[in-house]
C-alpha atoms as a PDB file:
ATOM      1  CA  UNK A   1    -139.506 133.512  54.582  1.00  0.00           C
ATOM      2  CA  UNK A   2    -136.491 135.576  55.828  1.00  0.00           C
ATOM      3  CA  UNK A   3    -136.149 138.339  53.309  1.00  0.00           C
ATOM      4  CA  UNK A   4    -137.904 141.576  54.670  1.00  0.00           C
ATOM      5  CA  UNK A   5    -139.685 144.084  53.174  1.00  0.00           C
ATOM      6  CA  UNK A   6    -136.694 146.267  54.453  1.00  0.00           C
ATOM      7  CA  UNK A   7    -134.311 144.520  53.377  1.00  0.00           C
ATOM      8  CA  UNK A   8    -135.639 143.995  49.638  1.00  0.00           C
ATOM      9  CA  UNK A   9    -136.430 147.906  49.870  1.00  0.00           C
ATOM     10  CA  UNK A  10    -132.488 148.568  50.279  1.00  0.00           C
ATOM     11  CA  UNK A  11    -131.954 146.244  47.494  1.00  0.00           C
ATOM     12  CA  UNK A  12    -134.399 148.068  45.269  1.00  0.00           C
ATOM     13  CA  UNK A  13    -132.687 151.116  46.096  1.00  0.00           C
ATOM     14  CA  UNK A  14    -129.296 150.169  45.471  1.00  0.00           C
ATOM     15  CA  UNK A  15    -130.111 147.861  42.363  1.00  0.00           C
ATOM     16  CA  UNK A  16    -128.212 148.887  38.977  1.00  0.00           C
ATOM     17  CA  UNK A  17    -130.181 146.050  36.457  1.00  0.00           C
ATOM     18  CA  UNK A  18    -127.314 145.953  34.497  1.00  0.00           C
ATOM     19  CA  UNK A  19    -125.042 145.554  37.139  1.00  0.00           C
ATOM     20  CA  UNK A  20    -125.551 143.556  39.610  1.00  0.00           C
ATOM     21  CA  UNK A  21    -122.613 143.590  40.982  1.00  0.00           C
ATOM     22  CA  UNK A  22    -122.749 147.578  41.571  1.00  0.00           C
ATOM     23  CA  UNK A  23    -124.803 146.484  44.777  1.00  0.00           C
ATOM     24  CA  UNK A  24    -123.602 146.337  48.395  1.00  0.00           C
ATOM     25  CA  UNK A  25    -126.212 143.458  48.874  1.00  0.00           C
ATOM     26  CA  UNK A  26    -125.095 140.475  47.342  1.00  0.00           C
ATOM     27  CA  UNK A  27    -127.100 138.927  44.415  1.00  0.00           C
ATOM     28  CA  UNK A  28    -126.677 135.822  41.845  1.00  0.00           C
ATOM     29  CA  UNK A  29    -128.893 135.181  38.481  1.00  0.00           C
ATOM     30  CA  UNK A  30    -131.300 131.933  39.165  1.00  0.00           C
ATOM     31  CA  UNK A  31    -133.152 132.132  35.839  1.00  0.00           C
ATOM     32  CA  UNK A  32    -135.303 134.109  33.329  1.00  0.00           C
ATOM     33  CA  UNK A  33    -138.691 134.938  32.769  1.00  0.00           C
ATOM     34  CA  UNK A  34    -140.462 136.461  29.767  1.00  0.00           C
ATOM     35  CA  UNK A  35    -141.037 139.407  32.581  1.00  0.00           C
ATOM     36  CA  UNK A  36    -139.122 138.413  35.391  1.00  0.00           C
ATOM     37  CA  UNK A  37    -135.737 137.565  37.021  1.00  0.00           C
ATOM     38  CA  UNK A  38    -135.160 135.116  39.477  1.00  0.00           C
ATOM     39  CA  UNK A  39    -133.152 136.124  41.953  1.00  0.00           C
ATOM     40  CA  UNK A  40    -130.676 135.051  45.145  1.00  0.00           C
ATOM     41  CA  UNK A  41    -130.573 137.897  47.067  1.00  0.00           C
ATOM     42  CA  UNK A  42    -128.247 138.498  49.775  1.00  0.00           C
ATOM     43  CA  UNK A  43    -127.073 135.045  50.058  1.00  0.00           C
ATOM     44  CA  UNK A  44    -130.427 133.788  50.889  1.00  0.00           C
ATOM     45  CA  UNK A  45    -130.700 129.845  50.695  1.00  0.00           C
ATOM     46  CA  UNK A  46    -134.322 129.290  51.183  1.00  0.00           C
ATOM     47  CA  UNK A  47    -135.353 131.760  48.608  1.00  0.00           C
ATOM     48  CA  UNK A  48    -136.057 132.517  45.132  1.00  0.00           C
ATOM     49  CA  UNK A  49    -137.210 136.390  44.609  1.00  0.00           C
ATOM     50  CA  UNK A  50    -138.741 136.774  40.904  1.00  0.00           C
ATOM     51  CA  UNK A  51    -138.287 140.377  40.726  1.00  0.00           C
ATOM     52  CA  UNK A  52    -141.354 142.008  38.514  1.00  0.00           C
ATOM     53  CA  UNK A  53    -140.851 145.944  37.647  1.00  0.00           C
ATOM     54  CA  UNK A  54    -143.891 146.315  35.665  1.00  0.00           C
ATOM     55  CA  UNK A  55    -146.395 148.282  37.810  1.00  0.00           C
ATOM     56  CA  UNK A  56    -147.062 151.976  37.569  1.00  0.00           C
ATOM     57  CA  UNK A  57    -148.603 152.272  41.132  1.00  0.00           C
ATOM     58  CA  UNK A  58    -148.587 150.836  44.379  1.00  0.00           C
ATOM     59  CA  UNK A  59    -152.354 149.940  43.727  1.00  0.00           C
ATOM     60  CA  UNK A  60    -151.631 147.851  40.779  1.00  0.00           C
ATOM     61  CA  UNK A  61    -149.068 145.676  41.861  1.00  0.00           C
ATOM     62  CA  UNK A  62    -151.207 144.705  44.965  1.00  0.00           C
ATOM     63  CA  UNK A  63    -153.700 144.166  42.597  1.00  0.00           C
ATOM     64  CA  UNK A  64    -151.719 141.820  40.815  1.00  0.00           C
ATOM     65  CA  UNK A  65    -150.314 140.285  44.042  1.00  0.00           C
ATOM     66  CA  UNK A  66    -154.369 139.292  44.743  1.00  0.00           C
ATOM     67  CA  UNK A  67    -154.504 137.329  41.444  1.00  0.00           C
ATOM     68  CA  UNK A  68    -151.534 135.707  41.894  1.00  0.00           C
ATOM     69  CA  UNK A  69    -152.597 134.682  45.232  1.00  0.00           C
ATOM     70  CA  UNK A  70    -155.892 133.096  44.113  1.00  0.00           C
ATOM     71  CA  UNK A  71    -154.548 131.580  40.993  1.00  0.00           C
ATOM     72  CA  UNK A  72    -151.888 129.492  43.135  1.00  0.00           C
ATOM     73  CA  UNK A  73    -154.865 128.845  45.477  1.00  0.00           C
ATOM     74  CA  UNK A  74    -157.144 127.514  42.690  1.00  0.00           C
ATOM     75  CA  UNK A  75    -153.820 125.458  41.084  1.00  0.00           C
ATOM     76  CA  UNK A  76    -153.736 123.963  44.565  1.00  0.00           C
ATOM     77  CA  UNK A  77    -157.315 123.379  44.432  1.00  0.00           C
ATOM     78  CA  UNK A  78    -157.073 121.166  41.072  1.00  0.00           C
ATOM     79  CA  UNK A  79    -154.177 119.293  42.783  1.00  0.00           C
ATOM     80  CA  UNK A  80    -151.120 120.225  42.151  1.00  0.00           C
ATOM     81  CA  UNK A  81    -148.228 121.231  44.056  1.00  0.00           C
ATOM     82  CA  UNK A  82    -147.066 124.724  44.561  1.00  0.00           C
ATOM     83  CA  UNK A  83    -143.769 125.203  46.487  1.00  0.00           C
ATOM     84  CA  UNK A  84    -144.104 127.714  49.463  1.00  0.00           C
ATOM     85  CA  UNK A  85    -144.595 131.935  48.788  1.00  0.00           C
ATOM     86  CA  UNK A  86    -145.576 135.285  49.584  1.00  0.00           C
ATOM     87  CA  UNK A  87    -145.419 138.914  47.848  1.00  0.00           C
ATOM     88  CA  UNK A  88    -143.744 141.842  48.920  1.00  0.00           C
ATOM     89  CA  UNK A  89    -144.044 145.061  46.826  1.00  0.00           C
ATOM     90  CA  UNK A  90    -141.493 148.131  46.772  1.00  0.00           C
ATOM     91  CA  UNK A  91    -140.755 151.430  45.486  1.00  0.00           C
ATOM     92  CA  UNK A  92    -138.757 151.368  42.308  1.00  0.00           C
ATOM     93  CA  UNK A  93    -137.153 154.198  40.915  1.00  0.00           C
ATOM     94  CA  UNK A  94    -139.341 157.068  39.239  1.00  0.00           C
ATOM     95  CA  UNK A  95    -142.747 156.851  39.605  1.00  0.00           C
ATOM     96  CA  UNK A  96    -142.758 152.277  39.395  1.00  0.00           C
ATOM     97  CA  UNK A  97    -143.968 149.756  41.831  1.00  0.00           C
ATOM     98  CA  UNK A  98    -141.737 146.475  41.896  1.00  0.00           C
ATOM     99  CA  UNK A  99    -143.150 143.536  43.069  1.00  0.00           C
ATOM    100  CA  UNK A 100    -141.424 140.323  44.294  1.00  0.00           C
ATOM    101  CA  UNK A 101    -142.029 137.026  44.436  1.00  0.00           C
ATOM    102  CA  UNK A 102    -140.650 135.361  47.290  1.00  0.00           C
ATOM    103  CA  UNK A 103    -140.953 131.552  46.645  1.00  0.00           C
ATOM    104  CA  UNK A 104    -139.345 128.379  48.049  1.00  0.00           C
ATOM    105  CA  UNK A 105    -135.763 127.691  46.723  1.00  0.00           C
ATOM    106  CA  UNK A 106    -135.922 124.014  45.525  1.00  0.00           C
ATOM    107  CA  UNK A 107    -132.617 121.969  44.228  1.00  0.00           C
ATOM    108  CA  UNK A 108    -131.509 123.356  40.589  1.00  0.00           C
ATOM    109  CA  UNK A 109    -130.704 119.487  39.443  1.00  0.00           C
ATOM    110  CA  UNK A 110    -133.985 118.741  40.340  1.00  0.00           C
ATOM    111  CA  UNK A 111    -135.881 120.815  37.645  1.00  0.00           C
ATOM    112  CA  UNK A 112    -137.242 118.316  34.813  1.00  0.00           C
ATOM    113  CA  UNK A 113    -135.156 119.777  32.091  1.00  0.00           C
ATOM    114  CA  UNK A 114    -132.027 119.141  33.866  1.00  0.00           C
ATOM    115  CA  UNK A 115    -133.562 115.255  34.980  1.00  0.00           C
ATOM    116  CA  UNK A 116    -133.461 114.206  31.424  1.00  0.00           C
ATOM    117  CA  UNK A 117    -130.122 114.551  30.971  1.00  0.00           C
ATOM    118  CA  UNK A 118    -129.299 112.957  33.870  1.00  0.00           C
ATOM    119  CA  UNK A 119    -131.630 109.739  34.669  1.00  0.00           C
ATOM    120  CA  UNK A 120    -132.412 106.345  32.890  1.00  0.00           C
ATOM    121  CA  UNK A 121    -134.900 106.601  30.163  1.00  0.00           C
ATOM    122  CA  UNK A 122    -137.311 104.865  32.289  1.00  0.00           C
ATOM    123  CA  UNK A 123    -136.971 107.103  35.533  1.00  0.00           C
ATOM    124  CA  UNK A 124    -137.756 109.745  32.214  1.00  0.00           C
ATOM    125  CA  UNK A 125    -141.054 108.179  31.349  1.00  0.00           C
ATOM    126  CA  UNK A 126    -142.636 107.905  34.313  1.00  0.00           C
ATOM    127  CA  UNK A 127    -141.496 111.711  34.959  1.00  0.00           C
ATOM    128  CA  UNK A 128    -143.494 113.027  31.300  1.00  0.00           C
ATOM    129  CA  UNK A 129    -146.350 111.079  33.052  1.00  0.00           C
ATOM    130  CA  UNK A 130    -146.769 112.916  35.751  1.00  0.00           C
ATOM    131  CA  UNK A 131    -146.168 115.634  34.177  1.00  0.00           C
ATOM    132  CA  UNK A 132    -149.034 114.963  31.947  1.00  0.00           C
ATOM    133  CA  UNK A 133    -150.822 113.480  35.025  1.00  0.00           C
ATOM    134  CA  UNK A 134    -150.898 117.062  36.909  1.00  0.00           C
ATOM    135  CA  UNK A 135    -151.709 118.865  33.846  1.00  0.00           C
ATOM    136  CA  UNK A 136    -154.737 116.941  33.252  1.00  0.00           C
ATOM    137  CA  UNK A 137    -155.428 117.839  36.747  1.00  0.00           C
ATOM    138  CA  UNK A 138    -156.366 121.228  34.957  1.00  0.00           C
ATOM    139  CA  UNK A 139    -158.345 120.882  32.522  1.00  0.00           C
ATOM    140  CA  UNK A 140    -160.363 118.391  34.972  1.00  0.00           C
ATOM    141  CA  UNK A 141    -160.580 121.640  37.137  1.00  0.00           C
ATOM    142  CA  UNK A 142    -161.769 123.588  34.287  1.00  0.00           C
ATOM    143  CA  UNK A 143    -164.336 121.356  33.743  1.00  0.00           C
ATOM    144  CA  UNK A 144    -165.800 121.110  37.039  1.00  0.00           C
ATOM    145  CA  UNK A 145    -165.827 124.899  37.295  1.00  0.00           C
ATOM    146  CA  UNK A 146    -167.219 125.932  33.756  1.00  0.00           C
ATOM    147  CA  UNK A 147    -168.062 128.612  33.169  1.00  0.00           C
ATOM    148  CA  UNK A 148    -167.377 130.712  36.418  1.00  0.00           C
ATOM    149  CA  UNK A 149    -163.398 129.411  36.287  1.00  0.00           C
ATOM    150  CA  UNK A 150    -160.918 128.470  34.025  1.00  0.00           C
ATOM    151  CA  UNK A 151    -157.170 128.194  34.510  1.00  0.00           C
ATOM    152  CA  UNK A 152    -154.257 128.217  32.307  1.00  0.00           C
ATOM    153  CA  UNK A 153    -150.809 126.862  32.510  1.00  0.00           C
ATOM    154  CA  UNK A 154    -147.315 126.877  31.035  1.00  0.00           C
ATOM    155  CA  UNK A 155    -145.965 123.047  31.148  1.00  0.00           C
ATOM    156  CA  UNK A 156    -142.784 123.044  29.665  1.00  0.00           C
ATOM    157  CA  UNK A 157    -140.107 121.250  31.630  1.00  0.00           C
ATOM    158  CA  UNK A 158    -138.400 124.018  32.884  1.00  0.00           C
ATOM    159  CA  UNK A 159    -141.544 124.735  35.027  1.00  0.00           C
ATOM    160  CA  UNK A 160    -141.561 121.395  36.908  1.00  0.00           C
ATOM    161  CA  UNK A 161    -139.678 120.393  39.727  1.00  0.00           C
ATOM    162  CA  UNK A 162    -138.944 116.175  41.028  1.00  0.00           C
ATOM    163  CA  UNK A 163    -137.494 116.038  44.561  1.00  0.00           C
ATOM    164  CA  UNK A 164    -135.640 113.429  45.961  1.00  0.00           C
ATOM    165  CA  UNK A 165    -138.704 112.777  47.824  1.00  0.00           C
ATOM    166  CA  UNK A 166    -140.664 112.021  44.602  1.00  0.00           C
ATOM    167  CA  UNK A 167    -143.189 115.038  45.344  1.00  0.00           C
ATOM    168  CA  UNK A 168    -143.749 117.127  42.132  1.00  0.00           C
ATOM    169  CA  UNK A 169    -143.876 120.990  41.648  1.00  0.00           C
ATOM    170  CA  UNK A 170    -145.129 123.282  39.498  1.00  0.00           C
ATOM    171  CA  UNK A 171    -143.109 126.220  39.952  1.00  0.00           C
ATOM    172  CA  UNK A 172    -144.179 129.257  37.127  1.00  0.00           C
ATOM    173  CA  UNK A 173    -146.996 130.696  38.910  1.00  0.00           C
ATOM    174  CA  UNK A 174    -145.857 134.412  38.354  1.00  0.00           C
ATOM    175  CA  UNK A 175    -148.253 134.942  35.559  1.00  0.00           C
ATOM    176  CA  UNK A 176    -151.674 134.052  37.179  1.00  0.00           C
ATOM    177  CA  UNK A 177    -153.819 133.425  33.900  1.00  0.00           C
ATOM    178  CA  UNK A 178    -157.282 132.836  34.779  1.00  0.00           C
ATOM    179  CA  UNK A 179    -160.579 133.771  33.255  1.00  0.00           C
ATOM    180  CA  UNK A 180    -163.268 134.382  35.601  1.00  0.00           C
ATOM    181  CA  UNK A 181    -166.506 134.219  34.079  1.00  0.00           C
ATOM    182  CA  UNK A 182    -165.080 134.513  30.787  1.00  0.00           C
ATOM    183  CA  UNK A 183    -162.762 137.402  31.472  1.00  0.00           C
ATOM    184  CA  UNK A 184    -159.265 137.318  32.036  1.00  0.00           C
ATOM    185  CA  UNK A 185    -158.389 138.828  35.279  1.00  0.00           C
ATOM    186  CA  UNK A 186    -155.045 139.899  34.283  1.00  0.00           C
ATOM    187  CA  UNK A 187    -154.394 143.400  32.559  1.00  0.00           C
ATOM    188  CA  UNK A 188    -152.774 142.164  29.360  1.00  0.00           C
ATOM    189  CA  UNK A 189    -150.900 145.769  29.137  1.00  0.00           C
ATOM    190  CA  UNK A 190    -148.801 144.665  31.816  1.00  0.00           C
ATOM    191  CA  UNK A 191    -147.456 141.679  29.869  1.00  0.00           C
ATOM    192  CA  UNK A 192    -146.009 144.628  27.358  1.00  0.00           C
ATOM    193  CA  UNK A 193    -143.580 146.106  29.894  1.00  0.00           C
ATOM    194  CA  UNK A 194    -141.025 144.400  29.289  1.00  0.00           C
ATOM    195  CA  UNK A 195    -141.524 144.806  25.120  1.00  0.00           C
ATOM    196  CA  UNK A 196    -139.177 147.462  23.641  1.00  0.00           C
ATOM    197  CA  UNK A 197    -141.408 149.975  23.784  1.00  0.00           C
ATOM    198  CA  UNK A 198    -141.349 151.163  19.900  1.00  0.00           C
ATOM    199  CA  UNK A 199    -143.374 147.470  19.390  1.00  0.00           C
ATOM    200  CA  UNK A 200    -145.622 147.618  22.215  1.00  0.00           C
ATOM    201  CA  UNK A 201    -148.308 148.933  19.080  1.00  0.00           C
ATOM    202  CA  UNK A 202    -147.393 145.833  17.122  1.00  0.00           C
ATOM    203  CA  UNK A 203    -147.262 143.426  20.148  1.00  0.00           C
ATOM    204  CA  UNK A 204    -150.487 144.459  20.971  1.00  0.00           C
ATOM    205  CA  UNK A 205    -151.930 143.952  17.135  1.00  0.00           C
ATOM    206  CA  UNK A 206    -150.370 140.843  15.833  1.00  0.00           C
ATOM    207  CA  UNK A 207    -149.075 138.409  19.143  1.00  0.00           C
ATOM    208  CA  UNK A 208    -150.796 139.497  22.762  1.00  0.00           C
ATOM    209  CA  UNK A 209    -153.985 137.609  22.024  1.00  0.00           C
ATOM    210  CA  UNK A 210    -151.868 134.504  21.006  1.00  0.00           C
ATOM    211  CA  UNK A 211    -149.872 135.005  24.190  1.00  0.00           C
ATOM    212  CA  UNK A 212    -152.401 135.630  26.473  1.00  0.00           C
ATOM    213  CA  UNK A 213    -155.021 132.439  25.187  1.00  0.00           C
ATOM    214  CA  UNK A 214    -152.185 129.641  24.418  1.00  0.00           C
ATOM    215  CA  UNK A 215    -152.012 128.232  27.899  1.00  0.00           C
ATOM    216  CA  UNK A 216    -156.081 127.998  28.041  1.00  0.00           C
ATOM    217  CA  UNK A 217    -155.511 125.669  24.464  1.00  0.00           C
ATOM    218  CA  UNK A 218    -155.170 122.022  26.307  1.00  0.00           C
ATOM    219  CA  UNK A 219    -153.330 120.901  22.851  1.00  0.00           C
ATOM    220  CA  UNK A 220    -151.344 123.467  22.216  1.00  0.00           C
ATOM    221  CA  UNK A 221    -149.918 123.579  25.846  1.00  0.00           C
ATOM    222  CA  UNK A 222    -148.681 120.009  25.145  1.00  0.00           C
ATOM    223  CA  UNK A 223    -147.579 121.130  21.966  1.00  0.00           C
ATOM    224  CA  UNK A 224    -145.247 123.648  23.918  1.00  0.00           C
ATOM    225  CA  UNK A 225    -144.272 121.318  26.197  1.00  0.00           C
ATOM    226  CA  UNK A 226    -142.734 118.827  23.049  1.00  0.00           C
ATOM    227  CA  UNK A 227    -141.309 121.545  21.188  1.00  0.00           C
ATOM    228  CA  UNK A 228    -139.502 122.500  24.686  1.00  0.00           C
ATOM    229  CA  UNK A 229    -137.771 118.656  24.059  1.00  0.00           C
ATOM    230  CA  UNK A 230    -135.775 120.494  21.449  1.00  0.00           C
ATOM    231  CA  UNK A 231    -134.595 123.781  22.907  1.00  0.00           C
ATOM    232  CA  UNK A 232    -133.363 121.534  25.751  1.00  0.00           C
ATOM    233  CA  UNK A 233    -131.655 119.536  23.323  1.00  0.00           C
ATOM    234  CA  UNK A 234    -133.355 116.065  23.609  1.00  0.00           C
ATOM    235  CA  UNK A 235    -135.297 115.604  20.178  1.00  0.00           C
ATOM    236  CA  UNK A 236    -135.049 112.062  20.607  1.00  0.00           C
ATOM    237  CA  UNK A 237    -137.449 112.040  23.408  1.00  0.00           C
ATOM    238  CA  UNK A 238    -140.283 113.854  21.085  1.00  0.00           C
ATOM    239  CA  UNK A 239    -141.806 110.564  19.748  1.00  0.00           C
ATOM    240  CA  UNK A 240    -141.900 108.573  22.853  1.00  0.00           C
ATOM    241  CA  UNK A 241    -143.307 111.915  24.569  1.00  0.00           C
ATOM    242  CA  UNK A 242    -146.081 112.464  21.425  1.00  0.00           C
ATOM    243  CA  UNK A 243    -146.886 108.554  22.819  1.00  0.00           C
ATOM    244  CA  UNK A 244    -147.449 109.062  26.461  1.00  0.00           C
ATOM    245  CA  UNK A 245    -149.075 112.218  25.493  1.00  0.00           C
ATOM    246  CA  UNK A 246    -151.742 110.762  23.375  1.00  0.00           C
ATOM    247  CA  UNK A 247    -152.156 107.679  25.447  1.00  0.00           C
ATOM    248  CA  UNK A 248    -152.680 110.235  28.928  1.00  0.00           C
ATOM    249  CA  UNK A 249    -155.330 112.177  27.210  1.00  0.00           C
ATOM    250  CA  UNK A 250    -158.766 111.572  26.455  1.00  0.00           C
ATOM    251  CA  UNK A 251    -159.963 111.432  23.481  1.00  0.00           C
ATOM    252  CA  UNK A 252    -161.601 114.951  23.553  1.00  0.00           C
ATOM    253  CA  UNK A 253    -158.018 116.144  22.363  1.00  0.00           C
ATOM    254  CA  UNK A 254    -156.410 115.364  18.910  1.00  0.00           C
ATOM    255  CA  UNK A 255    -153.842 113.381  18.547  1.00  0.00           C
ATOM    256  CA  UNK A 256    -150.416 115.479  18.585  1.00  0.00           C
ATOM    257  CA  UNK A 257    -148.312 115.504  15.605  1.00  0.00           C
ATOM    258  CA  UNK A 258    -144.408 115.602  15.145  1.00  0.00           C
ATOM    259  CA  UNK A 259    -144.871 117.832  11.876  1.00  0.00           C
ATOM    260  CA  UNK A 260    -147.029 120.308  13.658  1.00  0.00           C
ATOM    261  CA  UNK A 261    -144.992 120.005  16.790  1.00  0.00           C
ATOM    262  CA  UNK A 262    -141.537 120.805  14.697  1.00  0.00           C
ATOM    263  CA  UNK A 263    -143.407 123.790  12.989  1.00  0.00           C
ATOM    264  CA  UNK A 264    -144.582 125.059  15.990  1.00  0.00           C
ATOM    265  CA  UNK A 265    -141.294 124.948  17.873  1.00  0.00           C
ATOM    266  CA  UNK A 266    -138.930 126.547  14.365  1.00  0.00           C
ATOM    267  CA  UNK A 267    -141.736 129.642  14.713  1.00  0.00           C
ATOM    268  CA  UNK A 268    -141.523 129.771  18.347  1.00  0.00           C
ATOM    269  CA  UNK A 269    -137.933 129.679  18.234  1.00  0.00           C
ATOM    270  CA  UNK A 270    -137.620 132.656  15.373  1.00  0.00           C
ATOM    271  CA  UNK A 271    -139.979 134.897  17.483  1.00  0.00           C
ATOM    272  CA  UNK A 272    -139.218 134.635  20.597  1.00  0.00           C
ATOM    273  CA  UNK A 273    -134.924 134.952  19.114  1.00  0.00           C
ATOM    274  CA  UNK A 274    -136.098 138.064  17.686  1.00  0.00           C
ATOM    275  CA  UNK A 275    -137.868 139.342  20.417  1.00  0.00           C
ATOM    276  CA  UNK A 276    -135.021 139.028  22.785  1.00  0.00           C
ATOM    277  CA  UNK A 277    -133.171 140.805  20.086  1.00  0.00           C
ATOM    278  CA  UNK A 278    -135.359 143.604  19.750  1.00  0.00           C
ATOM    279  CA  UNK A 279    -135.241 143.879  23.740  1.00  0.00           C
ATOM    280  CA  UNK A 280    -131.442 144.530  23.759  1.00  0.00           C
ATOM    281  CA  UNK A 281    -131.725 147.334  21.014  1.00  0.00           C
ATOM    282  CA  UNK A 282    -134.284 149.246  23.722  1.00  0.00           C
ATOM    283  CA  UNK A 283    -132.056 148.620  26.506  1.00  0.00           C
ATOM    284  CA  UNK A 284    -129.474 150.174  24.276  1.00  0.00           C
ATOM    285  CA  UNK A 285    -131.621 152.942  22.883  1.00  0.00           C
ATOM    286  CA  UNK A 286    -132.456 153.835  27.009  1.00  0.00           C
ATOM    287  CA  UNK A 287    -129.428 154.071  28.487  1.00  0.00           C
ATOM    288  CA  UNK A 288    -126.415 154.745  25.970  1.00  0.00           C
ATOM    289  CA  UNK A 289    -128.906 157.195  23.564  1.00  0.00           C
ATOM    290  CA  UNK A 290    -131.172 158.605  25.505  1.00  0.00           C
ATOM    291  CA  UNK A 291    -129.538 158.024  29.428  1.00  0.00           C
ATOM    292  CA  UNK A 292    -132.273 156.410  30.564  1.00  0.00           C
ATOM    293  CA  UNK A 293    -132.767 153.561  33.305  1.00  0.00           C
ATOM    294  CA  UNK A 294    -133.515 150.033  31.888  1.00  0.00           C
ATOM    295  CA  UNK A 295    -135.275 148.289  34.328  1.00  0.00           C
ATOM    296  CA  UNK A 296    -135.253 144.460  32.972  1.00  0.00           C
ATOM    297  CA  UNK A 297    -132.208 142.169  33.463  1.00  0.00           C
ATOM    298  CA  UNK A 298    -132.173 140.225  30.591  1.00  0.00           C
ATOM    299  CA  UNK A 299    -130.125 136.794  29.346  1.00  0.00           C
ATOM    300  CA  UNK A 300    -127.174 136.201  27.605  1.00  0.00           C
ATOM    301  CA  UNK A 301    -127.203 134.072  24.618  1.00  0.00           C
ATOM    302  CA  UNK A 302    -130.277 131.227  24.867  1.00  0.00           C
ATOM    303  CA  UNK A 303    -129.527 127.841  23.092  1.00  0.00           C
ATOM    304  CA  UNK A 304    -132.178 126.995  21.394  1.00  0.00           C
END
């Protein structure tokens, strides 16, 4: 891992979020989270840096480093492959912590929603089977660990990785879910940083539960990971995938349903559309109204 604490420190210091460019250290957009950015920094080929400015205290980000830590661990333990990491937390500016992590940089036309529009619909099939292979692997875990452990996981496409090598990834382990003995480790509050802040109330009321216990729903995480078929513009690969997904499960799940599948994926679309919406109004509010620092970088446009 060649990116020092040092080094990401002066980065910190110099970073404008919405500007990247305003920095004398180098830095390219890699991707999006929901409270995240994936970062190149300083022309760094080995390394990814998901950049996470939601921690009030030095205290809390190591505290969230710690769960992280033990939820790849225990993803590990079920069998599945996590590519390379560590943690390094910084001062931000004003009073926040920012945490980064540093992960393995893997080959961008290797990620499984790039694959399937590349390869034969065969080479496709056999890649949804893994897929559903390895996140079996969970809920096998969960089993075997009831009730002390149980994990969750976000399976859509995007969070997969097929090397040349045939070894397969799971990449989005910056939001280390986990209930340990029926309590989620993770403080849900820090899931509403990156809200606009005027919703947080609302967030909180109506959506954070939903949030915060999808992933720990076996069928609705396959659910997600259909409805994901259209935002990456394949919807002809939604029945064959409803197939190998009710053929790879056992029979403890019901069967998924294109109906439910196309509802779920038209509400998913309109809130998280909005929500992205209402993100750019706070970043507006903050710095052009009331000359404040934004500290999210945020997408353009999202086809979805």
């Amino acid at each position: 891992m060649s990116l020092t604490h040092e080094r990401l420190q002066d980065f910190e210091d110099e970073l404008n979020p919405q500007d990247l460019t305003a920095s004398d250290i180098p830095c390219n957009i890699m991707g999006y989270g929901e409270i995240s950015a994936v970062l190149q920094i300083d022309n760094d080929q080995d390394l990814a840096a998901k950049r996470m400015p939601l921690f009030a205290s030095d205290t809390s980000a190591k505290e969230y480093a710690l769960h992280y830590r033990n939820y790849c661990d225990r993803l590990r333990e079920a069998g599945l492959n996590v590519p390379e990491d560590t943690t390094v937390t910084v001062r931000g500016h004003g009073d926040i912590t920012v945490l980064y992590i540093l992960q393995k940089q893997l080959p961008p036309k290797r990620f499984c929603h790039k694959l399937i529009h590349t390869e034969s619909p065969e080479f496709i099939s056999k890649m949804a089977q893994r897929i559903v292979e390895q996140i079996e692997q969970v809920w096998i875990y969960n089993a075997q660990h009831n009730p002390k452990l149980k994990l969750a996981i976000d399976g859509q496409l995007s969070n997969w990785v097929l090397l040349e090598s045939d070894e397969l990834l799971f990449i989005d382990t910056s939001t280390p879910l986990m209930h340990e003995n029926g309590v989620e480790v993770l403080d849900p509050e820090l899931l509403l940083q990156s809200a606009p802040s005027f919703l947080r109330w609302l967030i909180r009321w109506q959506f954070l539960d939903d949030v915060m216990n999808r992933y720990y729903d076996r069928r609705l995480v396959y659910t997600d990971l259909i409805a994901n078929l259209y935002k990456e513009q394949r919807p002809d690969l939604v029945e064959p995938w409803i197939k190998i997904i009710n053929l790879g499960t056992s029979d403890k799940m019901d069967p998924l349903d294109k109906k439910q599948i196309e509802a779920y994926y038209k509400e998913d679309k309109l809130i998280w559309s909005l929500f992205l919406s209402l993100r750019r109004l706070d970043r507006f509010i903050k710095i052009k109204l009331l000359g404040q620092r934004y500290e999210f970088v945020l997408p353009g446009k999202i086809k979805r």
